[in-house]
Protein backbone atom coordinates (compact mmCIF):
# COMPACT_ATOMS: atom_id res chain seq x y z
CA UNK A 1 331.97 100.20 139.68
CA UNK A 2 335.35 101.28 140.00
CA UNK A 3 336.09 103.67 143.03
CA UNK A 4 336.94 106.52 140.70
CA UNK A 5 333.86 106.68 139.48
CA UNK A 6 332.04 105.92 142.89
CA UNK A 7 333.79 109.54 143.70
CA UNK A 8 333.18 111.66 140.65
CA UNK A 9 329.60 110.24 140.67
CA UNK A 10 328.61 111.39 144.08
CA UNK A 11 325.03 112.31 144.58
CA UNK A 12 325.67 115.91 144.94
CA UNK A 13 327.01 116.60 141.30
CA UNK A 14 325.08 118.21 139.26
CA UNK A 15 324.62 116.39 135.70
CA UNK A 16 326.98 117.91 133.31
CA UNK A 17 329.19 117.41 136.13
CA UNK A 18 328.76 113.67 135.74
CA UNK A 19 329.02 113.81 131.98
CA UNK A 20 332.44 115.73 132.54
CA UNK A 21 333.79 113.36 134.71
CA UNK A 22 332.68 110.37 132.59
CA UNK A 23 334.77 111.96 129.75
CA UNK A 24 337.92 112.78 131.93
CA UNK A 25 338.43 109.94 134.47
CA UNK A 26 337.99 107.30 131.10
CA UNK A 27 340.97 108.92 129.55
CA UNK A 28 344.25 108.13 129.56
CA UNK A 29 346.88 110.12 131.20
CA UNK A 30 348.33 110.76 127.66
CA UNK A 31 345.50 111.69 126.14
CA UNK A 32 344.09 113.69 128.60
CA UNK A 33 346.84 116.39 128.16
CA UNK A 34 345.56 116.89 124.66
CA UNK A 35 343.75 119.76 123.28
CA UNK A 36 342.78 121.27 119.79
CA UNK A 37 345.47 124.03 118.71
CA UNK A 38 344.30 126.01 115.37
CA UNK A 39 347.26 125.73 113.14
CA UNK A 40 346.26 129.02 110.94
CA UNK A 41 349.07 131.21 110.11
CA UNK A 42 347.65 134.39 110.65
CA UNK A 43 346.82 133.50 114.10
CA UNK A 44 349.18 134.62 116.72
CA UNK A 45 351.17 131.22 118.19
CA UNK A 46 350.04 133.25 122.04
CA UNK A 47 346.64 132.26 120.69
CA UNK A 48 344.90 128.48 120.89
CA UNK A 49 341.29 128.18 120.05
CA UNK A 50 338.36 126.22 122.46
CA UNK A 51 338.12 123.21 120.09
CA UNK A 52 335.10 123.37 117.12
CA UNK A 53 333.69 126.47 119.37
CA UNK A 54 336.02 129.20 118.06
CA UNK A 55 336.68 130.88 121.96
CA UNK A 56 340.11 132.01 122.59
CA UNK A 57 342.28 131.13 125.27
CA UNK A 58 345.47 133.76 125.16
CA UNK A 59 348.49 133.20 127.31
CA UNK A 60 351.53 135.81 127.56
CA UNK A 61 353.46 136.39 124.33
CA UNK A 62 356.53 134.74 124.76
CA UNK A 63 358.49 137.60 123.92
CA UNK A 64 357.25 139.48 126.79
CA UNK A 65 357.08 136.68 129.34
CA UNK A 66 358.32 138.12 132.69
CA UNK A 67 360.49 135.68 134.94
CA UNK A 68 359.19 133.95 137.87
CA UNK A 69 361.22 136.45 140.14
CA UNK A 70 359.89 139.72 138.57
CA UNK A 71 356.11 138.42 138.64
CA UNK A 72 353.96 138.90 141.66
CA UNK A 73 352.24 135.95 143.05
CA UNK A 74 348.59 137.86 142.08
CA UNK A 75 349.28 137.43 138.36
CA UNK A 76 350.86 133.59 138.71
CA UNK A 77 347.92 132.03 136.62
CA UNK A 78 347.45 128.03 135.97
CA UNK A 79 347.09 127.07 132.23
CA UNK A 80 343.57 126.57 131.32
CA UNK A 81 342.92 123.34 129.61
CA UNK A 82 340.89 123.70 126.47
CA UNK A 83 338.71 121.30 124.57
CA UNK A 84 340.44 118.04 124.80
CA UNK A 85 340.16 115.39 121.68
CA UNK A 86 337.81 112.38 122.37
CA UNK A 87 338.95 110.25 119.27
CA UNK A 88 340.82 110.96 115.96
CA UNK A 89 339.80 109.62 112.86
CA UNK A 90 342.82 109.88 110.15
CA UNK A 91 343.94 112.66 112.23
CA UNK A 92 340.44 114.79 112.36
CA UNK A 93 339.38 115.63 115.66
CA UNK A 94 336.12 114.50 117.70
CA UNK A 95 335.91 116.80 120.65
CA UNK A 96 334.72 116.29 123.97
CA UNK A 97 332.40 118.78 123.60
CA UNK A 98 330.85 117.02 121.07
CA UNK A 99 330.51 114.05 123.00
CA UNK A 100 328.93 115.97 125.70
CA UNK A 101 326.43 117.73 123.60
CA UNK A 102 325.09 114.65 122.77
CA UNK A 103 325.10 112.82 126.16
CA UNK A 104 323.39 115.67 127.69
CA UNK A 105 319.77 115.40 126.76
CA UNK A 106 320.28 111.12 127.46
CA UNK A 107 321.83 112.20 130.99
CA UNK A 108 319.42 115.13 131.95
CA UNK A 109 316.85 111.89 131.75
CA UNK A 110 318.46 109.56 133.37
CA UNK A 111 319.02 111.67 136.19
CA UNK A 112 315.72 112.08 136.42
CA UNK A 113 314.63 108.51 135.94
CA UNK A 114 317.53 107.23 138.93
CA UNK A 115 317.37 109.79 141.55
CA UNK A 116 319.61 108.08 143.56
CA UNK A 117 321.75 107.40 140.29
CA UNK A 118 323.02 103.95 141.07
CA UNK A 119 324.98 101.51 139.46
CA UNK A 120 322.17 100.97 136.71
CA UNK A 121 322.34 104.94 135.82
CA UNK A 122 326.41 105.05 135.29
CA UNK A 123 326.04 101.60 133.22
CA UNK A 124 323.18 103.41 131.03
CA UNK A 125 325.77 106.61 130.87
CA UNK A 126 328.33 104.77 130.03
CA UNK A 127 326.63 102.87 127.46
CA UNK A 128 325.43 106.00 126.11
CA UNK A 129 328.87 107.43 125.48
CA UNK A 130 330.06 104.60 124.45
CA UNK A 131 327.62 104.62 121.28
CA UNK A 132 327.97 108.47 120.95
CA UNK A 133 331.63 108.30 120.33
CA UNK A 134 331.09 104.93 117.68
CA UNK A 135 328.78 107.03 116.06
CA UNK A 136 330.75 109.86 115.66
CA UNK A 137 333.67 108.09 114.35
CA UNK A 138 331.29 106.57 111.86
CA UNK A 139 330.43 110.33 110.71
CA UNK A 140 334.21 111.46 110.19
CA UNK A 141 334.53 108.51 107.96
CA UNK A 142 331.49 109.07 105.73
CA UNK A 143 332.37 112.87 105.60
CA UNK A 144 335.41 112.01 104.37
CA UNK A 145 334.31 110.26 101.85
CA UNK A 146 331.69 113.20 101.31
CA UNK A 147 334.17 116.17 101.14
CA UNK A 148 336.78 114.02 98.85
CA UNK A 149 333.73 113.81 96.17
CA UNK A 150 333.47 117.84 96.51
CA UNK A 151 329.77 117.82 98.22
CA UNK A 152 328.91 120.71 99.68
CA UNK A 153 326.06 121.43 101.78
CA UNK A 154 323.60 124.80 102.14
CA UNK A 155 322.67 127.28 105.02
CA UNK A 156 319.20 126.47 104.41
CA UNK A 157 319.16 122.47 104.99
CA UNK A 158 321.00 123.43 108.23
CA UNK A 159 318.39 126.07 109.04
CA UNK A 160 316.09 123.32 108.74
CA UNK A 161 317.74 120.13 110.61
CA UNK A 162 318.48 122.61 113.85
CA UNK A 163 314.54 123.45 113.81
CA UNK A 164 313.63 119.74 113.70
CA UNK A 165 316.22 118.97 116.45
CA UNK A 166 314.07 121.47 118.59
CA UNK A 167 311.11 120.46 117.95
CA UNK A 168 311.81 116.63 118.52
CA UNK A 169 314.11 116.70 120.86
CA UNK A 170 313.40 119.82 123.33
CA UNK A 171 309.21 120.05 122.78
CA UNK A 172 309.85 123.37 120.49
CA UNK A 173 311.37 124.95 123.43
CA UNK A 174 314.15 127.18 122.20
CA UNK A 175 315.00 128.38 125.03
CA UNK A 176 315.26 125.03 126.46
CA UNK A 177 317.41 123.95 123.37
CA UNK A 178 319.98 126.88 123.92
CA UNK A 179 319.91 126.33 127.50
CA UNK A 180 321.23 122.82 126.57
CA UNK A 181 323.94 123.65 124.51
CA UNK A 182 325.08 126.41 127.29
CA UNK A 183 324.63 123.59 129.47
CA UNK A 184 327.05 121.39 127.47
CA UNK A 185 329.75 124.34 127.03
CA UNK A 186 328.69 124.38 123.14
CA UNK A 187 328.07 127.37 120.99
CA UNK A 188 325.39 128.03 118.38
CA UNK A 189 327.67 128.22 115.71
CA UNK A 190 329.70 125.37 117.08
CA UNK A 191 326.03 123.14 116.78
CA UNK A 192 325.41 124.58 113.23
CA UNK A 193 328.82 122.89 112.68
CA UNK A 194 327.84 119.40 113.97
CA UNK A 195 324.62 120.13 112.23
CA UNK A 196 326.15 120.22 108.81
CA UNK A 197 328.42 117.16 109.59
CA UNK A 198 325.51 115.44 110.19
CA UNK A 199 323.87 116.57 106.73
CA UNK A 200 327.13 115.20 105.56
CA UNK A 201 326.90 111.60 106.75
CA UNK A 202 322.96 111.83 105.73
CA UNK A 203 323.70 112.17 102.01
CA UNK A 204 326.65 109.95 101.54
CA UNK A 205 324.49 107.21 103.51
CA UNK A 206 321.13 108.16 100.79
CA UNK A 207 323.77 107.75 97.96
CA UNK A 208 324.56 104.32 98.88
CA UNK A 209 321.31 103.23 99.17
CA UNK A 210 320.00 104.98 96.22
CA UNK A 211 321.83 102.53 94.06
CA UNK A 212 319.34 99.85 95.47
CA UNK A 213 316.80 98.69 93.33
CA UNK A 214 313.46 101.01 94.61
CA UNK A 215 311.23 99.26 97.61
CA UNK A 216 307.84 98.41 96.54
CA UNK A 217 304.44 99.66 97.53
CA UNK A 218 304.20 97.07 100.22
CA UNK A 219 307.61 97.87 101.48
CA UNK A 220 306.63 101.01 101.49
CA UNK A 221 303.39 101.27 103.74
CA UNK A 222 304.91 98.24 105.61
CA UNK A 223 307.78 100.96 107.21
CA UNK A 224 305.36 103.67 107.20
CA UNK A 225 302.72 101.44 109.84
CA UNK A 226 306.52 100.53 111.81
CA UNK A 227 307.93 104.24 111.57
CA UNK A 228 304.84 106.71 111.32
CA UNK A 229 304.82 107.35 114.87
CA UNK A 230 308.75 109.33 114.58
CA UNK A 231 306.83 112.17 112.26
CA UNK A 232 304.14 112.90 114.71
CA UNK A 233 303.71 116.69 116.07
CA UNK A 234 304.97 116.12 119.40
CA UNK A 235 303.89 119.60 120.69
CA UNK A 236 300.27 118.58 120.36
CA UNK A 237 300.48 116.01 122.43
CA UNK A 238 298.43 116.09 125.56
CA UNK A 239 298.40 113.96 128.84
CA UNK A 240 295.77 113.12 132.01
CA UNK A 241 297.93 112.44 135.22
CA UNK A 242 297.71 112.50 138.80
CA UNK A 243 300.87 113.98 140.39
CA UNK A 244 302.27 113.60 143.73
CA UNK A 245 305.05 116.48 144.40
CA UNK A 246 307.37 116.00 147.22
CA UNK A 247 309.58 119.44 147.42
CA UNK A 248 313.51 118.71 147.90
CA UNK A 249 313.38 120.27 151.27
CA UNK A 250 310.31 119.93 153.63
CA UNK A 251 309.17 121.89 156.14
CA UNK A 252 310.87 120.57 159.09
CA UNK A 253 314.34 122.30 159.62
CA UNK A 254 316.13 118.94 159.79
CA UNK A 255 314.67 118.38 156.45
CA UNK A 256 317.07 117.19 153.77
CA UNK A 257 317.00 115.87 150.21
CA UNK A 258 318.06 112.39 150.99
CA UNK A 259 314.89 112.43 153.55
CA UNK A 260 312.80 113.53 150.84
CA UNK A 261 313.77 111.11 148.66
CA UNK A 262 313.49 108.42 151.30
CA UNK A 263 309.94 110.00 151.44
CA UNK A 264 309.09 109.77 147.92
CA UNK A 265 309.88 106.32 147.42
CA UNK A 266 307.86 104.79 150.71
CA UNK A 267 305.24 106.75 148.77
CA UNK A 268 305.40 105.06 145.55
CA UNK A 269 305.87 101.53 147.40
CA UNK A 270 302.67 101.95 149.36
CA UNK A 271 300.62 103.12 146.13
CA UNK A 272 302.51 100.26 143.94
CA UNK A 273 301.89 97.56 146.65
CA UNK A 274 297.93 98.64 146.62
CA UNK A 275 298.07 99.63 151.05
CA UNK A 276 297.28 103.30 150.19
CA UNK A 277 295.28 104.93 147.09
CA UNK A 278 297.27 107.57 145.15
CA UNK A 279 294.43 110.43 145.99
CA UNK A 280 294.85 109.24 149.61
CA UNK A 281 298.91 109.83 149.60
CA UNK A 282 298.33 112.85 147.80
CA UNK A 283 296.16 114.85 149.45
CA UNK A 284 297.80 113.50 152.96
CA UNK A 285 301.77 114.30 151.37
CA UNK A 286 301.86 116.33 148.12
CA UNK A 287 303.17 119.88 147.75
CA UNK A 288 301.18 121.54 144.73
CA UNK A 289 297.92 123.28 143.67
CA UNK A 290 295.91 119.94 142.79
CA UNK A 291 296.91 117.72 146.45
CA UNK A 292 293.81 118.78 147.86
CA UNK A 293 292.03 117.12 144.86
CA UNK A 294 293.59 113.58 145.40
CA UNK A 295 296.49 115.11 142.70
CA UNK A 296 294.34 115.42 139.68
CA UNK A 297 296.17 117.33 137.62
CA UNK A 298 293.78 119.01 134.15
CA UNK A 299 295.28 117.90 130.36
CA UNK A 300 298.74 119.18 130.17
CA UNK A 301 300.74 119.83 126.46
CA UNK A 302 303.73 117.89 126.47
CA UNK A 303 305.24 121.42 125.85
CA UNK A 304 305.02 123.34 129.48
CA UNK A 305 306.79 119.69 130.48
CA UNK A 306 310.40 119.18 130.40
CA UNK A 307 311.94 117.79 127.95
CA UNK A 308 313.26 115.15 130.19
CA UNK A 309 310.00 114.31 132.04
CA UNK A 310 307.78 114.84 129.04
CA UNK A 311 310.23 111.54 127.40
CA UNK A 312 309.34 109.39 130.80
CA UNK A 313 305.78 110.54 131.08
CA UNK A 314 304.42 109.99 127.61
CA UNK A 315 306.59 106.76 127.28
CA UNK A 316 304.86 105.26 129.85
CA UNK A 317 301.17 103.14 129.70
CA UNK A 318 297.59 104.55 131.45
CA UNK A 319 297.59 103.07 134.59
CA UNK A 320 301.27 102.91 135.15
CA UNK A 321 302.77 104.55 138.11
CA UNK A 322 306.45 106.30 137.59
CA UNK A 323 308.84 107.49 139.80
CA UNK A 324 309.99 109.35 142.06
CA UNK A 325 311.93 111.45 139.38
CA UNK A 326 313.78 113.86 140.37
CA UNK A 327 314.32 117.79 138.83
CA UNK A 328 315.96 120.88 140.62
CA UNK A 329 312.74 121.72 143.00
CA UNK A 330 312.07 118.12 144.25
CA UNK A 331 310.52 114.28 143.47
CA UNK A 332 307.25 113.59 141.91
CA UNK A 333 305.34 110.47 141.53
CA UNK A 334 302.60 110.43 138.39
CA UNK A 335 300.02 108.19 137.58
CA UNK A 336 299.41 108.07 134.50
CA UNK A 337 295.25 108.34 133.21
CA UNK A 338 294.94 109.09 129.46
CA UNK A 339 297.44 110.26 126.54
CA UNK A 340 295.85 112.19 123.96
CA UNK A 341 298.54 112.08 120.93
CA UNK A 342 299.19 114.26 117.93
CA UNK A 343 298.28 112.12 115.13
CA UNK A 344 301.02 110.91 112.44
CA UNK A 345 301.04 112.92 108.93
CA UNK A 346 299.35 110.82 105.97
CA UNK A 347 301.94 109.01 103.68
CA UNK A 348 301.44 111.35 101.40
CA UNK A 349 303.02 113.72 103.44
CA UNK A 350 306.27 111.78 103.97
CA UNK A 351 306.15 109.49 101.24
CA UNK A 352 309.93 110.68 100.51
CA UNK A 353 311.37 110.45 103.85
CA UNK A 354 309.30 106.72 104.43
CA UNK A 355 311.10 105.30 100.58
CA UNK A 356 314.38 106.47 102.27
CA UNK A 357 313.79 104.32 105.45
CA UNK A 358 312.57 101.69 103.42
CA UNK A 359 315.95 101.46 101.02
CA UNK A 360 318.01 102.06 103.92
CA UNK A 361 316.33 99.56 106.13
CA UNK A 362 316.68 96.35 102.61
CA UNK A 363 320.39 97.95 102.36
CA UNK A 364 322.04 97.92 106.25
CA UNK A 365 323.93 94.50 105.67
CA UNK A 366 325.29 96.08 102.65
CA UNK A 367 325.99 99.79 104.21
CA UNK A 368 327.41 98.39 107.51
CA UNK A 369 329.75 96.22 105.47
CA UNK A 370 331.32 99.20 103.78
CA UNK A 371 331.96 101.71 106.48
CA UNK A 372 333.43 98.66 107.92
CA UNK A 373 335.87 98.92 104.99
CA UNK A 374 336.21 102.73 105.66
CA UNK A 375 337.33 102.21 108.73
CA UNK A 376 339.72 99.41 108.42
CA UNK A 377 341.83 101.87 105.67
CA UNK A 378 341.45 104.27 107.87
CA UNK A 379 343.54 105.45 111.22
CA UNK A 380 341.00 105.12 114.39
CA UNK A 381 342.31 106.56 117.84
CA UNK A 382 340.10 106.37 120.94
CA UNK A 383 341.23 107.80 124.17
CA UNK A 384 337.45 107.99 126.09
């Protein structure tokens, strides 16, 4: 890993630090001057807006700019540095910011999953931005296409796609969903936005496909049986796990993270490698209500989880042993019993959505061959 990165990446930095840094230090020095400027004439030239967000950043009318000699050192202020432009796509903007939105969730869990985020965590990161940004371009191309054709697209579908994001993404939380985007530096409004872009690229990708001929009733229940699982409840889902919790700081004054996490992991090896039972290491190391009881923790809703730890927890097998991951308040290890999941809505139910899968999934080769032609007429600029 390059030693730029080795230094922006230290352990200390906080996750939407990394994300920042992975967005800055891969820019070039001429694009990372750039920023989005709102070029509407009834806004005062002193004004320049946040990128998509709509905050202000207002610097001293020129007309009333006072000299370097008359001004005080107290009021000498450096220029803030507003949104800066990820990519252009025939001149359209993609923001940072909306880069970052997207990276968070993936990051929040890979911090979690690499405590001691090493080279396999910046490599996932990386990877991870790296498909963001593709995907985004793909978006401005297909809502060009969409807004040359006149589409328009209602409050209500929006209403509905930002609800779905919460509950599939963040467990229902709303709270945890706004955290998110406060996390990210994004704005409600500024998500609605990306919301309906989204909406944009759905429709012009359904009216492709539509002109397919219709999949069959074996096509059909063959995607539903490979895709079913995607439309399941996830806030009824319920777990059986034993949890070892190792706090960030012990109780020895000399205690520090790094020796916790040193801790954590001779833990999991000596469970993994079968020299000491889990109940054993609990009840002799663990930090919580249920150590006593060998770390049997009662059924817990994927909902009073994190988002991030609900994602490792549930994705992994009874009898499986994860971790340590890592959160704010320490490192746990979990051995995972029993998963009792929320089961998927009849075809009935999503009959619609599954017939859209299954033209999309017959016509790929066919869509992936035209936004290629999209972007080829179009003008592409990276600078992430």
């Amino acid at each position: 890993m390059p030693e730029a990165l080795k230094i922006l990446f230290s352990p200390p930095m906080n996750i939407r630090t990394h994300i920042q840094a992975l967005l800055i230090c891969t820019m070039p020095l001429s694009a990372q001057g750039q920023s989005i400027v709102d070029s509407r004439a009834s806004l005062p030239r002193a004004v320049q807006l946040h990128g998509d967000e709509g905050r202000e950043t207002v610097r001293p009318d020129e007309s009333k700019r006072i000299s370097p000699k008359e001004a005080p050192a107290s009021r000498v202020q450096p220029q803030r540095i507003v949104n800066r432009i990820a990519a252009t796509v025939n001149g359209r903007p993609i923001t940072a910011n909306e880069v970052s939105v997207r990276l968070m969730p993936i990051g929040a869990q890979l911090a979690a999953q690499y405590p001691k985020q090493g080279p396999e965590f910046y490599k996932q990161l990386a990877l991870a931005k790296k498909n963001i940004i593709e995907d985004l371009v793909e978006r401005e191309l297909l809502r060009n296409e969409f807004e040359g054709m006149g589409g328009v697209i209602r409050d209500s579908l929006i209403d509905q796609e930002v609800n779905r994001t919460i509950l599939t993404t963040f467990n229902g939380d709303r709270s945890a969903f706004l955290k998110n985007l406060s996390l990210s530096g994004m704005t409600i409004r500024a998500f609605r936005e990306m919301t309906k872009k989204q909406l944009q690229v759905q429709i012009m990708r359904a009216s492709k496909y539509d002109q397919e001929i219709p999949p069959t009733p074996e096509e059909i229940q063959q995607e539903y049986e490979s895709t079913k699982e995607q439309y399941r409840d996830l806030t009824k889902d319920k777990i059986k796990f034993k949890k070892i919790f190792i706090p960030m700081l012990g109780d020895d004054s000399a205690s520090t993270p790094e020796v916790q996490l040193n801790l954590a992991e001779l833990i999991a090896k000596e469970i993994k490698s079968k020299n000491a039972t889990f109940e054993e290491m609990a009840k002799r190391y663990s930090k919580d209500l249920y150590a006593e009881k060998g770390g049997d923790w009662p059924v817990t809703e994927r909902s009073t989880l994190s988002p991030e730890s609900a994602a490792i927890i549930f994705g992994a097998q009874p009898g499986e042993i994860i971790g340590p991951l890592v959160d704010s308040t320490g490192f746990t290890i979990v051995l995972v019993e029993k998963k009792e999941l929320a089961p998927p809505p009849p075809l009935s139910a999503i009959k619609e959505q599954i017939d859209i899968m299954a033209r999309n999934k017959r016509s790929n080769e066919r869509y992936k061959k035209w936004v290629e032609r999209l972007r080829k007429k179009a003008i592409v600029k990276i600078y992430i």
